[in-house]
Protein backbone atom coordinates (compact mmCIF):
# COMPACT_ATOMS: atom_id res chain seq x y z
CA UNK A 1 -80.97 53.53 37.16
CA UNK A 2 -79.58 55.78 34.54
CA UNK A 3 -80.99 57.26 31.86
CA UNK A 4 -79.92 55.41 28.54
CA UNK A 5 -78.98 57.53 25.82
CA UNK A 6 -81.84 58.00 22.70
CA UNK A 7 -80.47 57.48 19.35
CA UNK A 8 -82.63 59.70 17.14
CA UNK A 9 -85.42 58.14 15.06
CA UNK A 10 -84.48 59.60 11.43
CA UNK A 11 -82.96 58.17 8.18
CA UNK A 12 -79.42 57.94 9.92
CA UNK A 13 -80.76 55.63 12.61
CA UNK A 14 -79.97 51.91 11.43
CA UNK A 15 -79.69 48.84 13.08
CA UNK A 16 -76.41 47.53 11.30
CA UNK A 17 -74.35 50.76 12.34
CA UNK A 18 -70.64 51.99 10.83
CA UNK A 19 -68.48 51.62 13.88
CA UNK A 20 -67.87 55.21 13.93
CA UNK A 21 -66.88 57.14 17.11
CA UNK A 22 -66.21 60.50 18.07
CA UNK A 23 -69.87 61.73 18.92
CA UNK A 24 -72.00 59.67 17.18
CA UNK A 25 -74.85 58.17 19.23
CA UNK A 26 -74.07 54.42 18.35
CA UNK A 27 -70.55 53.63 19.98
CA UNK A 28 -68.80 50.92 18.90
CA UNK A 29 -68.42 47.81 21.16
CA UNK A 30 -64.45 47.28 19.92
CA UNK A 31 -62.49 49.38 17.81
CA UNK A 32 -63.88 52.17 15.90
CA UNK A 33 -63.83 52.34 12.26
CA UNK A 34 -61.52 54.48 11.58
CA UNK A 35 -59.15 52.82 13.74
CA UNK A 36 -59.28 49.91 12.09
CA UNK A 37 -58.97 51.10 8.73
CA UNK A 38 -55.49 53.01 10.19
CA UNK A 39 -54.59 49.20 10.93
CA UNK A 40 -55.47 48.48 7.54
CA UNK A 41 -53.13 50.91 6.08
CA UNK A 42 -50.22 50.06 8.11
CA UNK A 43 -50.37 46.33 7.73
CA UNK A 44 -50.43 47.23 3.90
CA UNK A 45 -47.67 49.11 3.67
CA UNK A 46 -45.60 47.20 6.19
CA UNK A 47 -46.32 44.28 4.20
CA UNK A 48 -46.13 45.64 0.88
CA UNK A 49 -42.34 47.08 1.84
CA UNK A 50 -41.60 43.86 3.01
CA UNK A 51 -42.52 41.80 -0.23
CA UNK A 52 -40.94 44.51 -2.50
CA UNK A 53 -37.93 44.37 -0.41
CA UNK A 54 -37.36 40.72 -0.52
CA UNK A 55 -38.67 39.78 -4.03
CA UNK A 56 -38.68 43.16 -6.29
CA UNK A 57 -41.82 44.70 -7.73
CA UNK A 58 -41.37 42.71 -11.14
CA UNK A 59 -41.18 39.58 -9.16
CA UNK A 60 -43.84 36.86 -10.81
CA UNK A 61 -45.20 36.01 -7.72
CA UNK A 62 -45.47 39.40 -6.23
CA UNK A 63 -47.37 40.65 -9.66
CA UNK A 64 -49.55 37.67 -9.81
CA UNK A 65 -50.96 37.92 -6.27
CA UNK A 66 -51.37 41.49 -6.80
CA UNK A 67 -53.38 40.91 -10.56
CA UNK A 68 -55.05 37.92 -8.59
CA UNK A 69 -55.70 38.62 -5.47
CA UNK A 70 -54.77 41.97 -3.77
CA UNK A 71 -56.18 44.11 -6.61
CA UNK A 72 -59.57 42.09 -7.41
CA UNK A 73 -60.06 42.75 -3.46
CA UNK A 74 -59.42 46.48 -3.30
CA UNK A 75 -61.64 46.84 -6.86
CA UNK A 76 -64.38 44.80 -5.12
CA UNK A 77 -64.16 47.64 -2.17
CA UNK A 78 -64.36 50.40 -4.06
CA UNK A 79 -66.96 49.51 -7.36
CA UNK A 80 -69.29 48.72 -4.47
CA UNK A 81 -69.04 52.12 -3.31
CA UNK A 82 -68.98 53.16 -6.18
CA UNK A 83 -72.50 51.34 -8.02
CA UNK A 84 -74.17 53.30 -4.44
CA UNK A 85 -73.62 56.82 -4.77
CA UNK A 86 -75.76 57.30 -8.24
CA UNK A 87 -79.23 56.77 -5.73
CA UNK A 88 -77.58 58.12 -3.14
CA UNK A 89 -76.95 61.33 -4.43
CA UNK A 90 -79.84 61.62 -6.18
CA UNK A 91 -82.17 60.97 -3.43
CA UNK A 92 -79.70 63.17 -0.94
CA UNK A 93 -80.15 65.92 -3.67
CA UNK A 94 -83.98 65.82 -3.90
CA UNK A 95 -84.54 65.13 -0.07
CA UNK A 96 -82.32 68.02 1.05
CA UNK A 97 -83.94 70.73 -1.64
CA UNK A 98 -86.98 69.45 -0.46
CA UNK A 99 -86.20 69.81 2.67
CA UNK A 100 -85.27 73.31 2.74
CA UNK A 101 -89.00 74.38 0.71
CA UNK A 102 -88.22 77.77 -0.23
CA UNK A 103 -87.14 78.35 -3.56
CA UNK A 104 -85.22 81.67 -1.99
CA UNK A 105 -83.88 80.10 0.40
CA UNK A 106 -82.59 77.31 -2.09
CA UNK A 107 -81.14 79.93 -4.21
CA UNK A 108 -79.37 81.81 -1.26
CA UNK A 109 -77.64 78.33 -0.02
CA UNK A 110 -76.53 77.58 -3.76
CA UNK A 111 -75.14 81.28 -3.86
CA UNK A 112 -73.24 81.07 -0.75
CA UNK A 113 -71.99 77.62 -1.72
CA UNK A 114 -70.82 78.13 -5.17
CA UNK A 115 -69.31 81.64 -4.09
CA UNK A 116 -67.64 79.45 -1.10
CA UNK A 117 -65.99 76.98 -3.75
CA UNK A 118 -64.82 79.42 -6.54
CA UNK A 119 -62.93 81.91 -3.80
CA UNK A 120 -61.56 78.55 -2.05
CA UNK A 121 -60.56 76.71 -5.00
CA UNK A 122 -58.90 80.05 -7.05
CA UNK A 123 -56.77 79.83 -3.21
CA UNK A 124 -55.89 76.79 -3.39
CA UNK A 125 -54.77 76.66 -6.83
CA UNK A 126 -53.12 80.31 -6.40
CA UNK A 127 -51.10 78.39 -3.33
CA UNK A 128 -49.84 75.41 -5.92
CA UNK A 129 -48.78 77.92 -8.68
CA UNK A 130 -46.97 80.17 -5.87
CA UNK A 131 -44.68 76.77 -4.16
CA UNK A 132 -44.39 75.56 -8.21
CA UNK A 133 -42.82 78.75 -8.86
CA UNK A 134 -40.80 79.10 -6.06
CA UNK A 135 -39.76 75.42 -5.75
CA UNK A 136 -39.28 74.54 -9.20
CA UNK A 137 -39.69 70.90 -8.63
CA UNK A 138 -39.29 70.31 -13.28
CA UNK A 139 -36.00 71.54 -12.96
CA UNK A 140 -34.65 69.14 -10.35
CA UNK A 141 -35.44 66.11 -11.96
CA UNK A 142 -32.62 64.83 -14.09
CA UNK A 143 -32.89 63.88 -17.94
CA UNK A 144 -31.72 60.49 -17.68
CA UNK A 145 -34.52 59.98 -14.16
CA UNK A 146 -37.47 61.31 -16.51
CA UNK A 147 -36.68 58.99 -19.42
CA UNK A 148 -36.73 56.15 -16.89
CA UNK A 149 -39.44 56.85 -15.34
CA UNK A 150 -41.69 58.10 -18.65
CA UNK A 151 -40.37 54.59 -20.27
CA UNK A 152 -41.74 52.52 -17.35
CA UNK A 153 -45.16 54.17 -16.90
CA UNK A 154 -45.49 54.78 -21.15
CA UNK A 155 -47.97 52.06 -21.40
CA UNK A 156 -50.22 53.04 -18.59
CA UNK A 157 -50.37 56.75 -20.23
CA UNK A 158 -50.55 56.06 -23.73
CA UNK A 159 -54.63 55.42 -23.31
CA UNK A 160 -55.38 58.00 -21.13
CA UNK A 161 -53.99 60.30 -23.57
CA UNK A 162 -55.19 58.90 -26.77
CA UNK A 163 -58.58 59.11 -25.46
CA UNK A 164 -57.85 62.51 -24.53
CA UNK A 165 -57.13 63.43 -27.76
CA UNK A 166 -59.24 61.73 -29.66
CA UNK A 167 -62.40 63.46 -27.32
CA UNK A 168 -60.82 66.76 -28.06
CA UNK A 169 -60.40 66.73 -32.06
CA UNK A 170 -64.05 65.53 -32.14
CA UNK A 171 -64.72 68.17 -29.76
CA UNK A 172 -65.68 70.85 -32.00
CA UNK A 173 -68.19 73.43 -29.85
CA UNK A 174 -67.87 77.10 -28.49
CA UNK A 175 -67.32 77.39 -24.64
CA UNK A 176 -70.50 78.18 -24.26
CA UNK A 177 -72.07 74.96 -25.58
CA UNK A 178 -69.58 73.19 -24.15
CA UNK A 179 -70.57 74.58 -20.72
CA UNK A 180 -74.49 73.44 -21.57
CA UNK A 181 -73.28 70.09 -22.53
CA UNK A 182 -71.32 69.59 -19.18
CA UNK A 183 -74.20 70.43 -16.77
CA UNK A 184 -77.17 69.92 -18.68
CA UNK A 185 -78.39 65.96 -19.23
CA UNK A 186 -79.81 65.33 -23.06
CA UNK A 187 -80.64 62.15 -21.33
CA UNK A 188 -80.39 61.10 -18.28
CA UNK A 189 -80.66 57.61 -18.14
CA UNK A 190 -77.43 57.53 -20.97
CA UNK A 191 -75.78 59.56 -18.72
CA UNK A 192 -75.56 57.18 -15.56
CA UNK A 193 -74.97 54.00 -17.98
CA UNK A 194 -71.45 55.02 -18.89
CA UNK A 195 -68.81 53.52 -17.05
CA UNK A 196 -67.93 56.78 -15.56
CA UNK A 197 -71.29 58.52 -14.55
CA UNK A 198 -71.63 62.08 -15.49
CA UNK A 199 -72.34 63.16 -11.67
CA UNK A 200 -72.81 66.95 -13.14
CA UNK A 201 -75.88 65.93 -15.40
CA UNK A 202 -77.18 63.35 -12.29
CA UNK A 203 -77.26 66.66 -9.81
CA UNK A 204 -78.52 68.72 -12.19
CA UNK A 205 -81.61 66.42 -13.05
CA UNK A 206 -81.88 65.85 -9.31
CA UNK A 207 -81.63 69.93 -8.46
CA UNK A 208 -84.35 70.58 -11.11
CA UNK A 209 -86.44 67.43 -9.58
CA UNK A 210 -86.35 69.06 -5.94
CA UNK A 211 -87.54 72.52 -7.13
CA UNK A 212 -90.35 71.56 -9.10
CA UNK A 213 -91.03 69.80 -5.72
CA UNK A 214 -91.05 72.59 -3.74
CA UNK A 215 -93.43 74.27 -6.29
CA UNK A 216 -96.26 72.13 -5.62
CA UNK A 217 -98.56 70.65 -3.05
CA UNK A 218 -97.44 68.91 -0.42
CA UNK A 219 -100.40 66.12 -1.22
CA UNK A 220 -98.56 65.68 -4.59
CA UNK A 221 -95.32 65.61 -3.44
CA UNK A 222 -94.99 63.50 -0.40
CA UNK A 223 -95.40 60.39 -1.78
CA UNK A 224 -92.50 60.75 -4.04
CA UNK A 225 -90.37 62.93 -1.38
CA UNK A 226 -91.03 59.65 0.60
CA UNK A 227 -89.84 57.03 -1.76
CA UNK A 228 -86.64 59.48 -1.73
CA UNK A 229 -86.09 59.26 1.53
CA UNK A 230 -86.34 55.50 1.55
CA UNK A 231 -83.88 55.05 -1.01
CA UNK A 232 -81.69 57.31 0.84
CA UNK A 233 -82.07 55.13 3.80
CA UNK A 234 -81.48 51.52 1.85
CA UNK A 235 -78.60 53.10 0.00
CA UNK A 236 -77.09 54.35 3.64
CA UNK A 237 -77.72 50.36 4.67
CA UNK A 238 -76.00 49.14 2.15
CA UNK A 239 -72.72 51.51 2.73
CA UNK A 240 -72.65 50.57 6.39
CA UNK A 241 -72.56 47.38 5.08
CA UNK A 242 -69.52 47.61 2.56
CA UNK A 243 -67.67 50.04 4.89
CA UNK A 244 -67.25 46.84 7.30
CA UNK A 245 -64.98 45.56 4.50
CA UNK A 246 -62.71 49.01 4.36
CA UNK A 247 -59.94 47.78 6.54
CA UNK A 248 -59.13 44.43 4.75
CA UNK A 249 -59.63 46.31 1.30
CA UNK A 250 -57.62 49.41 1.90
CA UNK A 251 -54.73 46.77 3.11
CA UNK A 252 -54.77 45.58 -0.01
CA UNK A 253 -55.13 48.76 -2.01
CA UNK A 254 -52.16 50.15 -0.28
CA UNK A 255 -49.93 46.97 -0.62
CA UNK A 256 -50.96 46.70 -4.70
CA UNK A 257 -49.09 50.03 -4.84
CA UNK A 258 -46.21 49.77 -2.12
CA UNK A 259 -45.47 45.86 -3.15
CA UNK A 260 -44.79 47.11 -7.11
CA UNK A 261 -42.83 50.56 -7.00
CA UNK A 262 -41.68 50.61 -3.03
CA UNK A 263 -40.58 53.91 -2.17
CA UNK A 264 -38.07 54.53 -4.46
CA UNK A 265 -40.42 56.09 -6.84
CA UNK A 266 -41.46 58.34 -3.96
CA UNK A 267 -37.51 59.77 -3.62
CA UNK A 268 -37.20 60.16 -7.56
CA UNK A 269 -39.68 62.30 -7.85
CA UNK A 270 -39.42 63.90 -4.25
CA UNK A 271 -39.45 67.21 -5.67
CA UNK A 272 -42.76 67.13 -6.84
CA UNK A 273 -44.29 64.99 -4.20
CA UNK A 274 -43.17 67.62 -1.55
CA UNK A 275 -44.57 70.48 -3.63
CA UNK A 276 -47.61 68.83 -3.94
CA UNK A 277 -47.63 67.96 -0.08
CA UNK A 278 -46.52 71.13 1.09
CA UNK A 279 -49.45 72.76 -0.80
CA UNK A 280 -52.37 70.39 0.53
CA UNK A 281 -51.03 70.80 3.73
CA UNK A 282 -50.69 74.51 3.84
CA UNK A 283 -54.32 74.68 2.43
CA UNK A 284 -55.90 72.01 4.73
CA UNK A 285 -54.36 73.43 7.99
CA UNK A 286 -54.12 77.03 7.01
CA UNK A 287 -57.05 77.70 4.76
CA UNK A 288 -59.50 75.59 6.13
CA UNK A 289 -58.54 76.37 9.51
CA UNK A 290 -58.94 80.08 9.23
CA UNK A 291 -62.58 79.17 7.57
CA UNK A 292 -63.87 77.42 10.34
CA UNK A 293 -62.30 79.60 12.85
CA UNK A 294 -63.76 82.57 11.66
CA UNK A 295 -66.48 81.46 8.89
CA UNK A 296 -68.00 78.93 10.91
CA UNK A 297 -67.01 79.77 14.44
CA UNK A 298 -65.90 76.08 15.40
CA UNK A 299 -62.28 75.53 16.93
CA UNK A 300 -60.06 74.24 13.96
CA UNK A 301 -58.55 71.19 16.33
CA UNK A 302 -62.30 69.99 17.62
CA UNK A 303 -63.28 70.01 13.52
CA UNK A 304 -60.50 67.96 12.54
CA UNK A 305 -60.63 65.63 15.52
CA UNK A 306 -64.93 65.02 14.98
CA UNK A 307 -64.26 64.22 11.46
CA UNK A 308 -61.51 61.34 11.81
CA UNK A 309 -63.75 58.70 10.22
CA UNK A 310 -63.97 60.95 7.16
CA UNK A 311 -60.21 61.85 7.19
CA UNK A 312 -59.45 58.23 7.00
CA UNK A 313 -62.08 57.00 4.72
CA UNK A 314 -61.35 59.94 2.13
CA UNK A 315 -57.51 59.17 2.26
CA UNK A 316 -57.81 55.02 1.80
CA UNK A 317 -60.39 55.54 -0.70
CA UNK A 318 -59.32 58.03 -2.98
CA UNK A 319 -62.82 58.85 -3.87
CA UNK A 320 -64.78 62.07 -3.22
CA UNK A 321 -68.29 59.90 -3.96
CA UNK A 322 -67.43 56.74 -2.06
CA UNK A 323 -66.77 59.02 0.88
CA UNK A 324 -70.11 60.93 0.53
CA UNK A 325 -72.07 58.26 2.46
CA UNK A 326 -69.94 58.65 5.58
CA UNK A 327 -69.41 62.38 5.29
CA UNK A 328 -73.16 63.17 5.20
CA UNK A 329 -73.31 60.80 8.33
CA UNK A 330 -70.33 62.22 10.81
CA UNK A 331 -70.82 66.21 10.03
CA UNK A 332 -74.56 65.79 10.91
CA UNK A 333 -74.18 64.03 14.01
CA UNK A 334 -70.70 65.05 15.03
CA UNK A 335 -70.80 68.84 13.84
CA UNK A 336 -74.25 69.96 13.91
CA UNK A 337 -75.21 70.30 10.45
CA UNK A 338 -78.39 70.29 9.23
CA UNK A 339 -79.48 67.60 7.16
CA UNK A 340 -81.02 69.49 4.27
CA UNK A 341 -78.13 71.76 4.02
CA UNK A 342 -75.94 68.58 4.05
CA UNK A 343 -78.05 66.73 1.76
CA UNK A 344 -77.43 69.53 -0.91
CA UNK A 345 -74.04 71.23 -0.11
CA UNK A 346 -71.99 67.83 0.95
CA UNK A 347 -73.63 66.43 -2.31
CA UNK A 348 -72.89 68.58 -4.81
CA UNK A 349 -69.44 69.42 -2.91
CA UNK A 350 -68.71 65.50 -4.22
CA UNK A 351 -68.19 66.56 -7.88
CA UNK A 352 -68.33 70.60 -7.47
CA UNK A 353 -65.80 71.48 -4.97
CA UNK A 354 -62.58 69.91 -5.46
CA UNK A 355 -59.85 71.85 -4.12
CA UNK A 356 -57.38 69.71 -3.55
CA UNK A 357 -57.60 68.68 -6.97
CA UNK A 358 -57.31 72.05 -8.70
CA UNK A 359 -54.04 72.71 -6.30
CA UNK A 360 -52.67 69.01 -8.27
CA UNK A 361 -53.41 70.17 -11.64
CA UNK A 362 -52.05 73.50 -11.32
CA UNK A 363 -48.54 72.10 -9.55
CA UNK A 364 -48.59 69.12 -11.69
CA UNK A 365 -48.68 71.21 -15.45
CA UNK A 366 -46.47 73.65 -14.18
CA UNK A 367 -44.19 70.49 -12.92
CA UNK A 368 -43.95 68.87 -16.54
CA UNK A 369 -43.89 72.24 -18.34
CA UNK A 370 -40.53 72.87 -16.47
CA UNK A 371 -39.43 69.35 -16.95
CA UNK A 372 -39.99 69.95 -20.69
CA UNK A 373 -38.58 73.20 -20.75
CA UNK A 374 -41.05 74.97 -21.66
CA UNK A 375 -41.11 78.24 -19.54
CA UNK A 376 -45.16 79.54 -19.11
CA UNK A 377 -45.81 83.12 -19.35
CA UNK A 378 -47.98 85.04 -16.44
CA UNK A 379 -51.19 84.79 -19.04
CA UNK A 380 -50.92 80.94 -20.06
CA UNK A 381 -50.27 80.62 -15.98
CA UNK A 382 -53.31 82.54 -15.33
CA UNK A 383 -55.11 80.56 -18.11
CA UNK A 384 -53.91 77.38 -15.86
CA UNK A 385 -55.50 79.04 -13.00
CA UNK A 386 -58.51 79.17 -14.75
CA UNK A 387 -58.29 75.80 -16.12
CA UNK A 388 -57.40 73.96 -12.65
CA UNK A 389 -60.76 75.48 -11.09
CA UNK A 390 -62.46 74.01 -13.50
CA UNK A 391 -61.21 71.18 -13.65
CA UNK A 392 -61.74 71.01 -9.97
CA UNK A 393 -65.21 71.64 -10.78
CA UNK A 394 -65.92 69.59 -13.78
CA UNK A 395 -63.33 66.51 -12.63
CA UNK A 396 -65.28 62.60 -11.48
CA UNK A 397 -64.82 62.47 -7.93
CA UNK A 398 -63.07 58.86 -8.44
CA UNK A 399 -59.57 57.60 -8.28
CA UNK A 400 -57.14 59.67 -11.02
CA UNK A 401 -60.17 60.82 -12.03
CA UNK A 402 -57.87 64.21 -13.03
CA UNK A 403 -55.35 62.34 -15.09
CA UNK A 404 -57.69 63.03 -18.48
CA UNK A 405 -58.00 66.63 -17.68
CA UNK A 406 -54.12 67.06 -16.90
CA UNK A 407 -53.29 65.89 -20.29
CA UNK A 408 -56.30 68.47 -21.88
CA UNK A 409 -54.00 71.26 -20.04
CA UNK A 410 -50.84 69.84 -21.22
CA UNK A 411 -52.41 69.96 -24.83
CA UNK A 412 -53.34 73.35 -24.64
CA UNK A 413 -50.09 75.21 -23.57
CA UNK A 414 -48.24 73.09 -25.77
CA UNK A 415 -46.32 70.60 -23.90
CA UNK A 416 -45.70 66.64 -24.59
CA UNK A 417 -49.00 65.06 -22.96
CA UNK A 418 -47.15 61.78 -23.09
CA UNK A 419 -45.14 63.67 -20.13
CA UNK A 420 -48.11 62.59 -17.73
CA UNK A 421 -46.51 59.07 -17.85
CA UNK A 422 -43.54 60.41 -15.34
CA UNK A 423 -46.21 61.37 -12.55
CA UNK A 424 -48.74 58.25 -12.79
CA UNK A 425 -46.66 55.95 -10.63
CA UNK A 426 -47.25 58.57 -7.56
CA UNK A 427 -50.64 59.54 -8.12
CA UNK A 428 -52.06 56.99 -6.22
CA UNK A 429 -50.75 58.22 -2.77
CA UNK A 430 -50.86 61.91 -4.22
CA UNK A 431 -54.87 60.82 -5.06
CA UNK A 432 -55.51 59.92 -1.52
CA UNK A 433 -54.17 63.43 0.06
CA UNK A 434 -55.85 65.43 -2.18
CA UNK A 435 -59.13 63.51 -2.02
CA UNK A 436 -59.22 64.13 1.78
CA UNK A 437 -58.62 68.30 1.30
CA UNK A 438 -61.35 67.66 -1.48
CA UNK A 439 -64.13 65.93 1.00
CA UNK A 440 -63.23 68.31 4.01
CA UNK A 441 -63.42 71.29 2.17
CA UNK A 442 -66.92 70.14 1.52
CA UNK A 443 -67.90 69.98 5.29
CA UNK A 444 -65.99 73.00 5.91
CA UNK A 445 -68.26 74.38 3.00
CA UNK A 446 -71.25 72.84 4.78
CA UNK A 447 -70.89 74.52 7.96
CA UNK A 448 -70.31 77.60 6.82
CA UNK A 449 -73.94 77.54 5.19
CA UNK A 450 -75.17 76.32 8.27
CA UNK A 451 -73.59 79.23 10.03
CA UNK A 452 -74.64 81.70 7.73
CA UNK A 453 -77.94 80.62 7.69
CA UNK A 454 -78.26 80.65 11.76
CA UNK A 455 -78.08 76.92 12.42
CA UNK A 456 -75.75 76.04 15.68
CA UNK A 457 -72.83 74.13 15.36
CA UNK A 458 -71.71 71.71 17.61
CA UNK A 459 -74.17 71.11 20.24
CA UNK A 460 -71.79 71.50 23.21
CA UNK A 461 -70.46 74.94 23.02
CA UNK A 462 -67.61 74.14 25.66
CA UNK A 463 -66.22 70.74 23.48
CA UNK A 464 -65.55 73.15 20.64
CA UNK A 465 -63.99 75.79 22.85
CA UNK A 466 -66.21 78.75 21.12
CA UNK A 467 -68.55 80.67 23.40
């Protein structure tokens, strides 16, 4: 009789499993996940063509089954990912540090993974200034197709940026204490009861949590590390759980979007969509390729093809955090990584290491500066540089979560923030690209620490084609 396979008897064993494939230890009886969430996708768009085809976005009924039905569904999807990751990443945060025990060795994984995302994202947003530049997507936009479109999405901007505003007059401190006030929690607890969570102050709290940990006894400690661990677990349960929804809700999150603006939007503002493209894909296949390759010693094609679920979860949810659960999952069991290193790199990788969001920002300001005709000198570009990397830093790991931050830029170098109206109607499907570079540049991020700190990748040597 043969020997049935084990699955391994740790916090990522659960009976209710995410259909995931590839590797993974619990193969699914029918379609895998990711599959299905494809399917999901396709029938959304198909059908969201179709309606706005036949009827017209503007249509009655097509707007009030999207305000009524369509969009309550895809919000219900992703605010239950979302209420999740605030325990999750704090227990993933104070497991993993405690998990690794040595303060050194804490402090040499935070070097190499902070040095990782400040050389990766100053690439990445050196690659969108360069096809910006080159391109010169502004300048092939006509007047009379920018008034249209700024008219249509006014309404949608004209909060965003008022807020903006308003947050930077009373804004009033040196960089410095600006910098403190960013990472550095006055109080927790009024930090995680905003509507957006301030993830920065909720890792920090968490890192300083897990190395007083590792300062004392172990007698002191455990029963604490444990409660972590079991919160990690229940909050892992209850994502498997929602993540059996994902195909019907990212259906209807893609046919909210397709059903209302069609693809016409998409050829008006081609220009910039294909910069924006060409850049993400030039840095996802190119950089990231060339990391793993040589960085983390894994074949490029095996990478991409163990983390499907990922690909496909980061891309129909447009959200770096409601990806987290399933990323942690898939590069531990179908790449190797360790789960401490995971716990703390993938983690803080959610908010920290956003480089296909600092490539947006920087092709996205220089976009409306040209469209405004405003021509940026090499300084204010390098000052954009500098700004996009931070932003990639300092930017929610939600859906248009860098919208606010765009307009800051805009602010700053002088041009029209009311100009971020033109580029809202294709952010959605420019969100979901750049999320996906974002939550794979994590893992990539991941396994180089693992590397680096002598951990093997990918159990069978011959599957990833490295000797």
């Amino acid at each position: 009789m043969a020997e049935e396979k084990q699955i391994p008897s740790d916090e990522y064993e659960r009976e209710l499993t995410t259909d995931l494939d590839e590797e993974t230890p619990d193969k699914p009886k029918g379609l895998p996940l990711h599959t299905k969430i494809f399917i999901g996708l396709l029938v959304g768009a198909i059908g969201g063509l179709i309606v706005n085809r036949m009827l017209g976005g503007s249509d009655p009924r097509v707007v009030w089954t999207v305000e009524n039905l369509t969009r309550p569904v895809g919000q219900l999807f992703l605010n239950s990912l979302l209420m999740i990751v605030i325990p999750l990443v704090f227990s993933s945060l104070v497991v993993g540090i405690a998990g690794i025990g040595d303060i050194r060795r804490l402090g040499r994984i935070g070097f190499k993974s902070f040095a990782y995302t400040l050389i990766l994202s100053a690439i990445s947003v050196g690659i969108g200034l360069s096809l910006a530049n080159l391109i010169q997507p502004g300048k092939k936009l006509s007047p009379e197709t920018a008034l249209q479109l700024k008219e249509k999405f006014s309404s949608g901007a004209k909060e965003t940026v008022e807020s903006t505003l308003k947050a930077k007059e009373a804004e009033k401190d040196s960089p410095l204490m600006s910098f403190v006030k960013t990472i550095v929690p006055s109080n927790i607890f009024n930090s995680i009861s905003t509507g957006t969570p301030q993830m920065l102050h909720v890792m920090f709290y968490a890192l300083i949590v897990g190395i007083a940990i590792t300062l004392l006894s172990a007698n002191i400690t455990n029963p604490f590390v444990s409660l972590m661990e079991s919160v990690f677990a229940i909050s892992s349960k209850i994502i498997d759980l929602i993540m059996k929804f994902a195909p019907y809700a990212v259906a209807c999150l893609i046919f909210n979007n397709v059903a209302q603006f069609g693809f016409e939007l998409l050829q008006s503002l081609a220009w910039f969509v294909g910069t924006v493209l060409l850049g993400l894909s030039l840095h996802f296949f190119g950089v990231y390729s060339l990391s793993v390759a040589i960085l983390s010693k894994i074949n490029p094609i095996e990478f991409f093809k163990r983390l499907r679920t990922v690909i496909v979860t980061a891309f129909s949810t447009s959200s770096s955090n409601a990806t987290l659960p399933t990323a942690l999952r898939v590069s531990h069991e179908n790449l190797g990584v360790p789960k401490e290193i995971n716990s703390f790199v993938l983690t803080v990788g959610a908010t920290a290491n956003q480089n296909g969001t600092a490539l947006y920002e920087g092709v996205t300001v220089l976009f409306l500066a040209q469209l405004a005709g405003v021509e940026l000198t090499l300084t204010q570009q390098l000052m954009v540089v500098y700004l996009a990397i931070l932003g990639g830093i300092g930017t929610a790991g939600v859906p248009a979560g860098s919208i606010p931050f765009i307009v800051a830029i805009l602010v700053m170098i002088n041009v029209d923030p009311a100009l971020i109206a033109i580029i809202l109607g294709v952010d959605r499907i420019l969100d979901m690209c750049r999320t996906t570079l974002n939550v794979i540049g994590d893992i990539t991020a991941a396994t180089y620490v693992a590397r680096s700190e002598g951990f093997e990748l990918l159990k069978v040597k011959e599957d990833a084609g490295i000797g």
